[in-house]
Every structure is written in C-alpha cells, then in structure tokens.
C-alpha atoms as a PDB file:
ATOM      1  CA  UNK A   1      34.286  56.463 -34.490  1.00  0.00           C
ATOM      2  CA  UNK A   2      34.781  58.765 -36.662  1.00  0.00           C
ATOM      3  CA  UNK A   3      35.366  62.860 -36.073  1.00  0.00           C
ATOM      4  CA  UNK A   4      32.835  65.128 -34.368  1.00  0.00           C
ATOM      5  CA  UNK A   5      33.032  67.225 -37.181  1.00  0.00           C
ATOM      6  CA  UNK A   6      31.764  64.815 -39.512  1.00  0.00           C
ATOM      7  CA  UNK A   7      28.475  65.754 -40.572  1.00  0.00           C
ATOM      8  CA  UNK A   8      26.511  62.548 -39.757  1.00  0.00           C
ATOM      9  CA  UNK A   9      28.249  62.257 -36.100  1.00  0.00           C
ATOM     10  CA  UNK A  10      27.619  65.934 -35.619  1.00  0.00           C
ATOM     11  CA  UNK A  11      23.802  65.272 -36.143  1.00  0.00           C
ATOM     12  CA  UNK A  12      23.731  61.826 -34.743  1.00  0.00           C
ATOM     13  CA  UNK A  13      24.844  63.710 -31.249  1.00  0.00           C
ATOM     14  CA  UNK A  14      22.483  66.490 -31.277  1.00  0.00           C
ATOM     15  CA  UNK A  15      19.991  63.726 -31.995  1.00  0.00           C
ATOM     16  CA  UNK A  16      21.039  61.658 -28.717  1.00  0.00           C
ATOM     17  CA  UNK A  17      20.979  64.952 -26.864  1.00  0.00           C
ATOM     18  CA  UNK A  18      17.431  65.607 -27.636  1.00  0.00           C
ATOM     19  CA  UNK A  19      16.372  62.488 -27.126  1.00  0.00           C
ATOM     20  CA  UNK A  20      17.784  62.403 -23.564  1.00  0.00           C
ATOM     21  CA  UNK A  21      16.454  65.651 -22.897  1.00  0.00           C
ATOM     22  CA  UNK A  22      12.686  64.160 -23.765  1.00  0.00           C
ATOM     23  CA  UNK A  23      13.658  61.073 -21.499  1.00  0.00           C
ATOM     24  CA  UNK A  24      14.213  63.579 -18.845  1.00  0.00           C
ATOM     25  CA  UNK A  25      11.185  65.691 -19.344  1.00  0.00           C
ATOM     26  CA  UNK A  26       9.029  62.232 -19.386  1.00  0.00           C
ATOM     27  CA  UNK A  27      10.085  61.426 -16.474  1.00  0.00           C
ATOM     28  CA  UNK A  28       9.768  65.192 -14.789  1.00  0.00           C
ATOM     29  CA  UNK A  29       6.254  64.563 -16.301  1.00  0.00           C
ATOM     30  CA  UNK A  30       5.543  62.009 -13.258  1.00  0.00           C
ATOM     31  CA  UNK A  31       6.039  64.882 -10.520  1.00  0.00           C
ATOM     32  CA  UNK A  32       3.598  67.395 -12.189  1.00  0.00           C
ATOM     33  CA  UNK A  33       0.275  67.808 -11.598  1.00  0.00           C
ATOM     34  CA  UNK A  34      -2.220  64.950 -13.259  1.00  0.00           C
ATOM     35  CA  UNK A  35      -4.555  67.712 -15.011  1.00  0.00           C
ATOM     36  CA  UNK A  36      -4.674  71.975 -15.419  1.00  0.00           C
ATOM     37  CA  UNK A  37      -2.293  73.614 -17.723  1.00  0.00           C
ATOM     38  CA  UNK A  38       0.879  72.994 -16.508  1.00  0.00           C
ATOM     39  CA  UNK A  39       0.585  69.512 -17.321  1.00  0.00           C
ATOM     40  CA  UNK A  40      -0.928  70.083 -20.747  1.00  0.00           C
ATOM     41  CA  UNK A  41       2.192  72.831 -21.328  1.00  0.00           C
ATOM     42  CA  UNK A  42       4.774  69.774 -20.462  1.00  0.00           C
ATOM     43  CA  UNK A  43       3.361  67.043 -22.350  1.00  0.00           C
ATOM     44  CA  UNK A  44       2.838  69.267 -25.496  1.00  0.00           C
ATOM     45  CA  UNK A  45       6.791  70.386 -25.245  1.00  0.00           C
ATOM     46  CA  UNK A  46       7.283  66.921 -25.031  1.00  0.00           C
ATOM     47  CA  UNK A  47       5.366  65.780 -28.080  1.00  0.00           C
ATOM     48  CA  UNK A  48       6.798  68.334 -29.757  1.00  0.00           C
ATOM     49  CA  UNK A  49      10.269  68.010 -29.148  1.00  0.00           C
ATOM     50  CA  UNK A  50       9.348  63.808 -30.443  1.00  0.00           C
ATOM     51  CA  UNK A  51       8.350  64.775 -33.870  1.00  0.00           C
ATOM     52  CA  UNK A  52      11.558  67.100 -33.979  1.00  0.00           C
ATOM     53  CA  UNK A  53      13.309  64.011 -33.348  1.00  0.00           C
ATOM     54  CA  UNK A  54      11.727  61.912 -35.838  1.00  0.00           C
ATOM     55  CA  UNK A  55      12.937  64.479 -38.519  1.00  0.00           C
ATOM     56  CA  UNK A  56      16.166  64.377 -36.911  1.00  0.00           C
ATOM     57  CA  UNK A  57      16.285  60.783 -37.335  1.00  0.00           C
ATOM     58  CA  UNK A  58      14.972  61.001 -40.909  1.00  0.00           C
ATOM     59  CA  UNK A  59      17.748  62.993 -41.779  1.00  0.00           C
ATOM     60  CA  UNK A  60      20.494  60.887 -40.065  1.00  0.00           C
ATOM     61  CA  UNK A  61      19.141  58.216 -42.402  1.00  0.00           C
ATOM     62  CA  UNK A  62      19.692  60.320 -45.271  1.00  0.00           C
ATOM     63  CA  UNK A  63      23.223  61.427 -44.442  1.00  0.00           C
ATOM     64  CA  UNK A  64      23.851  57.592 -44.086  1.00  0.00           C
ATOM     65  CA  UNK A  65      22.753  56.500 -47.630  1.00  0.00           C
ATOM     66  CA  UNK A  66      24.527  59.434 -49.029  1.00  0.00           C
ATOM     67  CA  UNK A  67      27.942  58.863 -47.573  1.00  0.00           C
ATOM     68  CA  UNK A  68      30.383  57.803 -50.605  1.00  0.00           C
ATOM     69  CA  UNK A  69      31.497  54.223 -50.919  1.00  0.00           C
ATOM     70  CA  UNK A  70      34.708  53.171 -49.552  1.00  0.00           C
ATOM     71  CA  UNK A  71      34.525  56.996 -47.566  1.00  0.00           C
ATOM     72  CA  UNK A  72      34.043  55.170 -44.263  1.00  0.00           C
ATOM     73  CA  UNK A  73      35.046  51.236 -43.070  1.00  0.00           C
ATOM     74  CA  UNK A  74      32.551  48.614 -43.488  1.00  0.00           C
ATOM     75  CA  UNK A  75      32.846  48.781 -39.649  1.00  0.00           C
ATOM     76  CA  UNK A  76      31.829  51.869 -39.447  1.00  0.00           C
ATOM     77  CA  UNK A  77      29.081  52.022 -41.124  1.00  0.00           C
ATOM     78  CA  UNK A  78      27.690  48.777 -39.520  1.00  0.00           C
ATOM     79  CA  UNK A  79      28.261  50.802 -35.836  1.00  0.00           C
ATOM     80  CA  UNK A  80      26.134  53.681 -37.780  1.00  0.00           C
ATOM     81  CA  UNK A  81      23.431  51.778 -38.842  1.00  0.00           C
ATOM     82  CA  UNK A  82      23.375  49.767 -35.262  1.00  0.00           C
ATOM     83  CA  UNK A  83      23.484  53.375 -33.746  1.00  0.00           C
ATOM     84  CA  UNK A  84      20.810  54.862 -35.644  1.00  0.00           C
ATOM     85  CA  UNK A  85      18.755  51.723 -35.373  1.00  0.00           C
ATOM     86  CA  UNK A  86      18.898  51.772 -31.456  1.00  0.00           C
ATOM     87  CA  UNK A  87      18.120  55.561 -31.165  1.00  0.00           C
ATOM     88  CA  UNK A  88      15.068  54.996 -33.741  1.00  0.00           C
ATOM     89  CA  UNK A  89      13.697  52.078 -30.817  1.00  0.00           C
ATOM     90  CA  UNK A  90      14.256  54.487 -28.390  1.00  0.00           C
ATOM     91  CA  UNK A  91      12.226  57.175 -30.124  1.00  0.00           C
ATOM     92  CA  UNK A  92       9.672  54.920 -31.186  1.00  0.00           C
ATOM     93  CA  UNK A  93       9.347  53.409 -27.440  1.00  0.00           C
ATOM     94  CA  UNK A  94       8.916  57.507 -26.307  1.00  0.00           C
ATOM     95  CA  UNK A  95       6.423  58.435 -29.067  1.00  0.00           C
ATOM     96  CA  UNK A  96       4.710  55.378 -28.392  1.00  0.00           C
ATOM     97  CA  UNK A  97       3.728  56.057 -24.798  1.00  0.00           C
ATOM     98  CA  UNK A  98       2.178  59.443 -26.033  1.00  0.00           C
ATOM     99  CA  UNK A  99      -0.116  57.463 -28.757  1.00  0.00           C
ATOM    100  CA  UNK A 100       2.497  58.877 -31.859  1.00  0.00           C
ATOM    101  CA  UNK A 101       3.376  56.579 -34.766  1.00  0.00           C
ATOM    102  CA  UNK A 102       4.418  59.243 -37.228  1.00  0.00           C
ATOM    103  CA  UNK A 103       7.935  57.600 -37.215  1.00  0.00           C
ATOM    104  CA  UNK A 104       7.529  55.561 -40.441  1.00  0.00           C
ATOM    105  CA  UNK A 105       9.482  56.528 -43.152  1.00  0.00           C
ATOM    106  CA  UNK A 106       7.695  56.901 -46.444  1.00  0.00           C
ATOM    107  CA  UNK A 107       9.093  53.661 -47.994  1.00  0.00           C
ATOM    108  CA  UNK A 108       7.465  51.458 -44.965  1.00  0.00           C
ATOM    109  CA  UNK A 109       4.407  53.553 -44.793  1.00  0.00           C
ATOM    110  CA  UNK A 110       3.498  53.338 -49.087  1.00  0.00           C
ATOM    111  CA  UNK A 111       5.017  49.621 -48.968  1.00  0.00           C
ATOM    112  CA  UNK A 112       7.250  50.371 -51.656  1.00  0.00           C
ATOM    113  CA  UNK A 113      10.583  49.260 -50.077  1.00  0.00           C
ATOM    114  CA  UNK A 114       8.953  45.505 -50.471  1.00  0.00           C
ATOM    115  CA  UNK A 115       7.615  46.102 -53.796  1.00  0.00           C
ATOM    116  CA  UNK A 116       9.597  45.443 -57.438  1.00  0.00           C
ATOM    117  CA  UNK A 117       9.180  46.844 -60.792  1.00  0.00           C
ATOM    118  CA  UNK A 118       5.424  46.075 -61.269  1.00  0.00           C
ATOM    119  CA  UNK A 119       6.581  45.048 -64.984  1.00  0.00           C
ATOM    120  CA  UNK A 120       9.163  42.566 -64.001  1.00  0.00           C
ATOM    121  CA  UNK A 121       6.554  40.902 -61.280  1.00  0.00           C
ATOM    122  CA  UNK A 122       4.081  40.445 -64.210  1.00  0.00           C
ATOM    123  CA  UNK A 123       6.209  39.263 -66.839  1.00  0.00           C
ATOM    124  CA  UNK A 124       6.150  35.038 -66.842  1.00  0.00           C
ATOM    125  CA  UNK A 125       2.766  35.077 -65.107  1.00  0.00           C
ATOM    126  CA  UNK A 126      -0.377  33.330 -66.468  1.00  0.00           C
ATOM    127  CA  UNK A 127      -3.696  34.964 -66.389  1.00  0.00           C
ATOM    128  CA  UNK A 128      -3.985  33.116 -62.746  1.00  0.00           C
ATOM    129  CA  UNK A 129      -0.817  34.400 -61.127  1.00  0.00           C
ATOM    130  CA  UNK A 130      -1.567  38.085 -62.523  1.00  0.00           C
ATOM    131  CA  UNK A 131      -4.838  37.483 -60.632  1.00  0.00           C
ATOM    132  CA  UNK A 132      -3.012  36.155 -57.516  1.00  0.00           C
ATOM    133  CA  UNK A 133      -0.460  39.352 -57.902  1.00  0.00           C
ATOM    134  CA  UNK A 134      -3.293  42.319 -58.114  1.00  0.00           C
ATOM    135  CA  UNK A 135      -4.851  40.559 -55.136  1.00  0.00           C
ATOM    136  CA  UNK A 136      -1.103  40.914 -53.438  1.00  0.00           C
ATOM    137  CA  UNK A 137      -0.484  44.330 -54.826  1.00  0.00           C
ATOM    138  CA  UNK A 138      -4.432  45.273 -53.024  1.00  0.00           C
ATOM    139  CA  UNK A 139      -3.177  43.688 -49.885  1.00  0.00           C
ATOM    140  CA  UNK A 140      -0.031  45.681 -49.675  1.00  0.00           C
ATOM    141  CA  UNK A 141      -1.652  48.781 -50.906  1.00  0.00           C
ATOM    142  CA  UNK A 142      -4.489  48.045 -47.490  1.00  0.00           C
ATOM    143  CA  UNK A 143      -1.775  47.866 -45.388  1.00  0.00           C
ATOM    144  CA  UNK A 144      -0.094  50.960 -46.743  1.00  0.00           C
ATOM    145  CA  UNK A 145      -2.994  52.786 -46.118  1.00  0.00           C
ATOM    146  CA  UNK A 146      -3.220  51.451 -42.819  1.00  0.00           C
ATOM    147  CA  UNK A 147      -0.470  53.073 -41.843  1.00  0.00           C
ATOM    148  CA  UNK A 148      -1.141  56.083 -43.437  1.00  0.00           C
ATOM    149  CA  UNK A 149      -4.213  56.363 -41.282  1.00  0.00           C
ATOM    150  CA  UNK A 150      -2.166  55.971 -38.050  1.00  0.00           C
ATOM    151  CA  UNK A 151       0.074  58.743 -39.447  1.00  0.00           C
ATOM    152  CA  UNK A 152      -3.366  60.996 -40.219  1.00  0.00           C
ATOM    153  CA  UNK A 153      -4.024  60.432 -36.607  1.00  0.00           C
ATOM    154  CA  UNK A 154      -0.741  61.369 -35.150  1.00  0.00           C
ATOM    155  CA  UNK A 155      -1.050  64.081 -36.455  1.00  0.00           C
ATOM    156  CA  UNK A 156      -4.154  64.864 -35.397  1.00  0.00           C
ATOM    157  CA  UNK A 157      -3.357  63.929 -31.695  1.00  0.00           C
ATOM    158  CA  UNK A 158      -0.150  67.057 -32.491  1.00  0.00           C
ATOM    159  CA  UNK A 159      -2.750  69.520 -34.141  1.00  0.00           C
ATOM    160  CA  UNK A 160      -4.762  68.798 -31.107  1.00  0.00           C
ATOM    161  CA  UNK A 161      -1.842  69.310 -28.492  1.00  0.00           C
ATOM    162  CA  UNK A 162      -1.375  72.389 -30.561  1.00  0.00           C
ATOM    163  CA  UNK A 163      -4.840  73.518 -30.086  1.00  0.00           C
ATOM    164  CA  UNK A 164      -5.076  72.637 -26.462  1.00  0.00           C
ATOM    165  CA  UNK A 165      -1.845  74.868 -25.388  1.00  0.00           C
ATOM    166  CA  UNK A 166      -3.291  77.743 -27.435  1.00  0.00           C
ATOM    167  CA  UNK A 167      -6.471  77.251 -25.780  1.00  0.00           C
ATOM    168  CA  UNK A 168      -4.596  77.854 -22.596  1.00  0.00           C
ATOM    169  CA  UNK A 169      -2.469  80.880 -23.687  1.00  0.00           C
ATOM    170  CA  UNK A 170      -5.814  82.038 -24.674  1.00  0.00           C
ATOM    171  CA  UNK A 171      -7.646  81.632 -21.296  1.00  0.00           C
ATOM    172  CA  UNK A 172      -4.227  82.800 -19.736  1.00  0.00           C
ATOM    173  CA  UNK A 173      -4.010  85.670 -21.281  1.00  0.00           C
ATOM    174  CA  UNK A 174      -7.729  86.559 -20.936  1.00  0.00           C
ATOM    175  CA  UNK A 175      -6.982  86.092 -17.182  1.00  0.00           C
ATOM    176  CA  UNK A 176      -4.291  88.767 -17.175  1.00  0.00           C
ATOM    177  CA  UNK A 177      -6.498  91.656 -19.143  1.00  0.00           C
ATOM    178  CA  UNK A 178      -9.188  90.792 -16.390  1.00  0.00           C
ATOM    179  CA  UNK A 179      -6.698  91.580 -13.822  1.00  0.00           C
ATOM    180  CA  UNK A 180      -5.627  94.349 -15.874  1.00  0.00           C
ATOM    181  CA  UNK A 181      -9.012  96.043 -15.740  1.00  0.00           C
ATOM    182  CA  UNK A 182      -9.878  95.515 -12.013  1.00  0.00           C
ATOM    183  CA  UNK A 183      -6.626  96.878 -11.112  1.00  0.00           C
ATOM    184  CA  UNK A 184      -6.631  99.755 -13.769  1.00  0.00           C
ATOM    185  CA  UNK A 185     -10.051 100.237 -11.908  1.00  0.00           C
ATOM    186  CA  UNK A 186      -8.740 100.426  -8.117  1.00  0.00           C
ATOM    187  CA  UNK A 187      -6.267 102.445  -9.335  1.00  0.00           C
ATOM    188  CA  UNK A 188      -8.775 105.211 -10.925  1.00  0.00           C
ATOM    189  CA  UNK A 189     -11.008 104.889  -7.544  1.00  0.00           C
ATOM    190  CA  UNK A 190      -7.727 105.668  -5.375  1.00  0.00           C
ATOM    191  CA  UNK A 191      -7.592 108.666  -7.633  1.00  0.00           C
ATOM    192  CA  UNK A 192     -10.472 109.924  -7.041  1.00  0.00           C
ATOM    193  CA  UNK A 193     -10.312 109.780  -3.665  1.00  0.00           C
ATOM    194  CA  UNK A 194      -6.944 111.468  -3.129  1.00  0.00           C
ATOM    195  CA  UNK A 195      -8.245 114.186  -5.526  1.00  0.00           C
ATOM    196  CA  UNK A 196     -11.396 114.490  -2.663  1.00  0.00           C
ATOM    197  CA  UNK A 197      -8.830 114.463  -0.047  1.00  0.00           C
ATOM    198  CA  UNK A 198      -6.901 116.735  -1.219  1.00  0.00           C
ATOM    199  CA  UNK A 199      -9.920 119.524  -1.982  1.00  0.00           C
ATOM    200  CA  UNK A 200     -10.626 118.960   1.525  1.00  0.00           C
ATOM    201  CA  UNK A 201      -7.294 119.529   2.480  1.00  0.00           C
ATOM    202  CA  UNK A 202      -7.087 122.656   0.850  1.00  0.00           C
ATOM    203  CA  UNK A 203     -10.594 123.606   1.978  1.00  0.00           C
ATOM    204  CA  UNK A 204      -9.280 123.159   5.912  1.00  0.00           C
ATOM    205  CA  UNK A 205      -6.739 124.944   5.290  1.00  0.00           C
ATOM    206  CA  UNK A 206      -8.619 127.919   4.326  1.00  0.00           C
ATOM    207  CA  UNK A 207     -10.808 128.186   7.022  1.00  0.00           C
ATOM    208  CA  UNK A 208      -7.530 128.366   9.649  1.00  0.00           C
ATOM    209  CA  UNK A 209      -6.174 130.663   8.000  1.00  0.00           C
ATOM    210  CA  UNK A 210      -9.395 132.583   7.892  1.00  0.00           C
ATOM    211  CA  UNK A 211     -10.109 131.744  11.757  1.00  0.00           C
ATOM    212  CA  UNK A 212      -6.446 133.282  12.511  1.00  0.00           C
ATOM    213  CA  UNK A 213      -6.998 136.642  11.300  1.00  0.00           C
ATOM    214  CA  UNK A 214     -10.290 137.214  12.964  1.00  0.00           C
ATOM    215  CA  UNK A 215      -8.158 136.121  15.984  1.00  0.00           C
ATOM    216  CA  UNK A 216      -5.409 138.195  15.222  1.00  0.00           C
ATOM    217  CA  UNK A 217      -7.812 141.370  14.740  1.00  0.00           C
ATOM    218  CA  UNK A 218      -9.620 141.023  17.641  1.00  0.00           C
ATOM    219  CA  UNK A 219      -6.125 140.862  19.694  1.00  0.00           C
ATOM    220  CA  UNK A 220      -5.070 143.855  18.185  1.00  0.00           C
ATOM    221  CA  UNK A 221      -8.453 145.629  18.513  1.00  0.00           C
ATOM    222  CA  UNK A 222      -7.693 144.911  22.148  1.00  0.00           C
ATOM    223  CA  UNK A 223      -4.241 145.828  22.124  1.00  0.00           C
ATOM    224  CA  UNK A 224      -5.252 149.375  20.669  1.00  0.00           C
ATOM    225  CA  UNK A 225      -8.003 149.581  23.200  1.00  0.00           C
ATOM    226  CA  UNK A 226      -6.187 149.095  26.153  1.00  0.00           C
ATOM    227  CA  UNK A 227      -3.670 151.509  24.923  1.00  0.00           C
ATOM    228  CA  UNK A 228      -6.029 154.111  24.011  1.00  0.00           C
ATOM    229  CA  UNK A 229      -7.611 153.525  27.553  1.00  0.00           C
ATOM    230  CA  UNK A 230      -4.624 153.867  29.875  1.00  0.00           C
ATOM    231  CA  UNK A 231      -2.354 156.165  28.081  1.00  0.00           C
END
C-alpha cells in the first residue's frame, strides 16, 4: 500500500480508527445501565461519532475519484475501492443497529447515478415508449424520495438524540443550583449561629470578669480590715 502520508491512506486510517473506537463503545454500551442518563449520554456519543464517520467516508470517496490517472497501480486502486467498500458495510451494519440510514450518498439517494441524459433516453422513442419512460423516470423519482424520507428521519432520530442529552444537561445542571442553594443556605444558618455563639461568648466572659473584681474587693476590704484591726 501506498505511504501513510498519502492523503487518502492518511484519512482512510483515521477513518478505521473511529470506526473501531464506535465498535468498542457499542459494545461498552451492553454493560451500562438499560435507561437514566448515562445510557442516553453513551448512545448519543455513539450516534454521533456514526454520522462523523459517514462524512469521513464521503470524503474518502472523494479523494478516490480525484486521484490522477496512472498516479497509483490499477492494483491499488482496486485494494482502495475494496477497502473503502468494506469499511462503508461496516458503518452501515453500526448505523443500522441505531435506526440511521443517512449513509447514502447523494447520487443513490436522487437516483441519478442510474439515470442518462434525459435527451438521449427520449430521442428514437415513439409517443408509447416516451409514455413508458415518464412512467420510469416517476418510478425512480418515488424511490428517490423514498430514500430521502429515511434520510429526513435520520436525522430526526440525531436532532432528537441531540435534544434528549440537552434535556439532561438541563435537568443536571438544575440539580446542581438546587444543591447550590440548600447548601449556600446551611452555610448562612451555621453563620448565624456562630455569630450567637460567639455574643454569648463574649457576654460570659463579661460577667467573670465582673464576678472577679467584686471578689477581689471584698478580699482586700478584708485584708485592710484585719490589718486595721490588729495593728
């Protein structure tokens, strides 16, 4: 195979990667949780790490028709497309088991990769075959739409994957401002009763002080009696 610095083998690998990395988080998936937000976290990192792979593999596609001729072996560009092709199953397979089908490119989804110049279909036909053609041309333009409709609803199954993790991050974060509050609240009522504590404090301390000099006056007043007595 070619070098790793080759563009189209430097994307093909980060493809692979991330496509092993979602076969390992699918099957992580199995150990978590049926329902509750950690589950609904992992499976929406999964789907979207899926459609990031479906660009990725759009791209690779890309890079492959735009290689110049005679740049590469026929070989090698056989092994690409058979490469490509197999990691495209294995996406497919992955998305598939989380109800995506967003992985058709545009040609297969609008039907135009079967389709010729509408001019050069019509020309030779009699008013019969035209008819026959429109009614082929209605067929293919059904089943284009068809899959444009699956595509709609991929996406809608991401927007709502979306919309279910922010949901969560929502109610997550409400959870941590109601913590927030109740302790900011404990907090202010340990305040208030050290500041109690310590007037009290300061109040006892008062009174001893005040209860030692009356003691200490009425042991000198005896002091100075005695001495006033006997001398």
């Amino acid at each position: 195979m070619a070098s790793s610095s080759d563009p189209w083998v430097k994307e093909y690998n980060e493809a692979s990667r991330l496509a092993d990395d979602i076969s390992s988080m699918i099957a992580d998936r199995g150990s978590l949780p049926q329902s509750g937000p950690e589950i609904m976290r992992h499976t929406s990192a999964i789907r979207r790490k899926i459609t990031i792979l479906g660009t990725r593999l759009d791209s690779l596609e890309s890079l492959l028709a735009r290689i110049p001729p005679k740049s590469i072996t026929d070989k090698e560009m056989h092994k690409r497309e058979d490469m490509l092709s197999n990691l495209k199953s294995k996406a497919k397979q992955m998305a598939t088991s989380f109800n995506m089908s967003n992985f058709a490119n545009r040609e297969d989804l609008l039907g135009q990769s079967k389709k010729a110049d509408d001019m050069s279909r019509v020309a030779g036909l009699d008013n019969q075959g035209i008819v026959g053609l429109q009614r082929q041309v209605m067929k293919e333009q059904d089943e284009g739409l068809e899959k444009l409709e699956e595509t709609v609803l991929s996406t809608k199954h991401i927007a709502l994957a979306v919309n279910e993790e922010l949901t969560l991050h929502t109610r997550l974060i409400d959870d941590l401002e109601d913590h927030v509050d109740v302790t900011n609240s404990r907090l202010q009522r340990v305040q208030k009763r050290l500041a109690i504590l310590n007037k009290r404090t300061k109040g006892g301390c008062s009174c001893m002080c005040l209860l030692l000099s009356v003691v200490a006056i009425v042991i000198l007043a005896v002091i100075v009696w005695l001495l006033v007595k006997y001398l």
